[in-house]
Protein backbone atom coordinates (compact mmCIF):
# COMPACT_ATOMS: atom_id res chain seq x y z
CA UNK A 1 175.07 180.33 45.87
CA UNK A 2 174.53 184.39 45.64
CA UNK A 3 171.91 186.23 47.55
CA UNK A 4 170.17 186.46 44.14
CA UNK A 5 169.86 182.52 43.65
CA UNK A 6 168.87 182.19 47.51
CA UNK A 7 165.84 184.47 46.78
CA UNK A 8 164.62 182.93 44.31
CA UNK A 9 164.75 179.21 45.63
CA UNK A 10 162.62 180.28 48.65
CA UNK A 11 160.50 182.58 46.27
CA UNK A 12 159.86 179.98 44.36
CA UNK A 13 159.39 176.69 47.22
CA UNK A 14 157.85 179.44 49.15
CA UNK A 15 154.87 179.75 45.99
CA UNK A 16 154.98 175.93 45.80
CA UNK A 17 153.70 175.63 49.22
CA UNK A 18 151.30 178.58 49.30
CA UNK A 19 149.44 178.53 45.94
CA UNK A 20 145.96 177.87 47.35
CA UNK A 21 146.28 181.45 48.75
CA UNK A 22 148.39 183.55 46.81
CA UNK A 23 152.13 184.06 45.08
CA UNK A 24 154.82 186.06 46.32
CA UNK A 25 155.68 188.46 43.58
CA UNK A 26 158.79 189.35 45.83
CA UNK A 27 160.83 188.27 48.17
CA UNK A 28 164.22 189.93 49.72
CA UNK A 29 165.83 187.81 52.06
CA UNK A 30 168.55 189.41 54.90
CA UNK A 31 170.36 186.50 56.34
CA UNK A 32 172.19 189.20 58.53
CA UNK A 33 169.79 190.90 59.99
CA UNK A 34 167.51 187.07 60.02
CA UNK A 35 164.80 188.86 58.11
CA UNK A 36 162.48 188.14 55.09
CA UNK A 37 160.20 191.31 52.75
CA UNK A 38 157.87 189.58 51.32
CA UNK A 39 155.43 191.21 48.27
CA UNK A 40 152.20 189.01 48.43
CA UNK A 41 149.39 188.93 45.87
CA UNK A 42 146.74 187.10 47.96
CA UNK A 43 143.55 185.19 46.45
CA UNK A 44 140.21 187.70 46.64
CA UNK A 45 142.55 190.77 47.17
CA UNK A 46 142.85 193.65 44.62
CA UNK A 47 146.05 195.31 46.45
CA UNK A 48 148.80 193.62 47.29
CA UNK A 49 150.42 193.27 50.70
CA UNK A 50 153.77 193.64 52.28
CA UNK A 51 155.16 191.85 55.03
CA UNK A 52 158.51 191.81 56.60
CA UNK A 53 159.30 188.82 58.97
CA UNK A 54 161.92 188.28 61.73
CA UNK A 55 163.21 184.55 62.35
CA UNK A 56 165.37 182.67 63.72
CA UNK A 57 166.47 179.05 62.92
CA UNK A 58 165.97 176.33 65.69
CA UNK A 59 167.92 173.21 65.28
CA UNK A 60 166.75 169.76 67.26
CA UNK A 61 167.38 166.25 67.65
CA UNK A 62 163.92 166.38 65.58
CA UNK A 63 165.43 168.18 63.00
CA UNK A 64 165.69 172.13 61.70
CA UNK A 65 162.68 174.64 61.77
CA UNK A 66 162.45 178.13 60.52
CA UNK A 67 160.98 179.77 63.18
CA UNK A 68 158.89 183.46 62.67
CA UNK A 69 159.70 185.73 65.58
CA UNK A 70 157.99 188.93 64.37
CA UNK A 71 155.92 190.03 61.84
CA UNK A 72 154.93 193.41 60.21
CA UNK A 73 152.53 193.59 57.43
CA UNK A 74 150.61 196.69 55.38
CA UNK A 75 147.21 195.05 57.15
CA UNK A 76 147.19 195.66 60.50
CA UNK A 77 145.08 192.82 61.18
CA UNK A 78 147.36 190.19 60.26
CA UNK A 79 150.17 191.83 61.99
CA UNK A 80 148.10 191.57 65.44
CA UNK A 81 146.93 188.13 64.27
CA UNK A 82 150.58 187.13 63.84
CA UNK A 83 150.80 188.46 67.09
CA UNK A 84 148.72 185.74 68.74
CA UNK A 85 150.11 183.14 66.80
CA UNK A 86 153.62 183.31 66.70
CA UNK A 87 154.39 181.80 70.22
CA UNK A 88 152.80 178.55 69.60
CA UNK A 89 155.02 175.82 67.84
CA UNK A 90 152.20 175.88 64.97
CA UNK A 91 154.01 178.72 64.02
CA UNK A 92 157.59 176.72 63.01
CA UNK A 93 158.35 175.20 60.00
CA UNK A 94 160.07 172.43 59.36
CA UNK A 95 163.06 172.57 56.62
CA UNK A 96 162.99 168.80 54.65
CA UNK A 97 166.09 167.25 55.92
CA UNK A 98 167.37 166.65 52.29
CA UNK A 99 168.15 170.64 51.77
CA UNK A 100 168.20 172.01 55.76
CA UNK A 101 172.35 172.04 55.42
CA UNK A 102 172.19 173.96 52.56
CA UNK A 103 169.32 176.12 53.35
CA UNK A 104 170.78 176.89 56.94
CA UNK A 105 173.91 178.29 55.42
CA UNK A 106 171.75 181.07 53.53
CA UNK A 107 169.39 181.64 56.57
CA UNK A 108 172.21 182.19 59.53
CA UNK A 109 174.69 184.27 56.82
């Protein structure tokens, strides 16, 4: 699967799962460098914003989790927000079992 295919499955699971707030009208991934740009159009919001998150993939007996290490966005509020947040286990996200072999190979590159 090429970098261009990988971008737009999470693009488009990614917008599956977040509709209620927004869409992602863009969304770079960097399996090297275990980073994702993200260009958000957010519900109530005229401008869109830009975020660029950090992970790294945790695998259990439980099963796999993305898991956001830092993030930088054009609002500084939500990058001190994601300050707070980001070292509780709220902050992982599970990968379905069904595609976490798959979508581990494109997240570790």
């Amino acid at each position: 699967m090429s970098n261009i295919l990988a971008n737009t499955a999470l693009k488009a699971g990614l917008n599956h799962k977040l509709k209620e707030f927004g869409e992602i009208k863009h969304l770079d991934l960097d399996a090297k460098n275990r980073s994702v740009v993200l260009s958000v159009n957010l519900v109530g919001e005229t401008v869109s914003i830009d975020l660029t998150v950090k992970y790294r993939i945790e695998k259990t007996e439980t099963g796999v989790y993305f898991v956001p290490e830092k993030v930088e966005c054009s609002r500084q509020w939500i990058t001190l927000a994601a300050d707070k947040l980001l070292g509780s286990k709220a902050a992982r996200i599970e990968i379905p079992a069904a595609i976490a072999s798959i979508a581990v190979k494109f997240l570790e590159a």
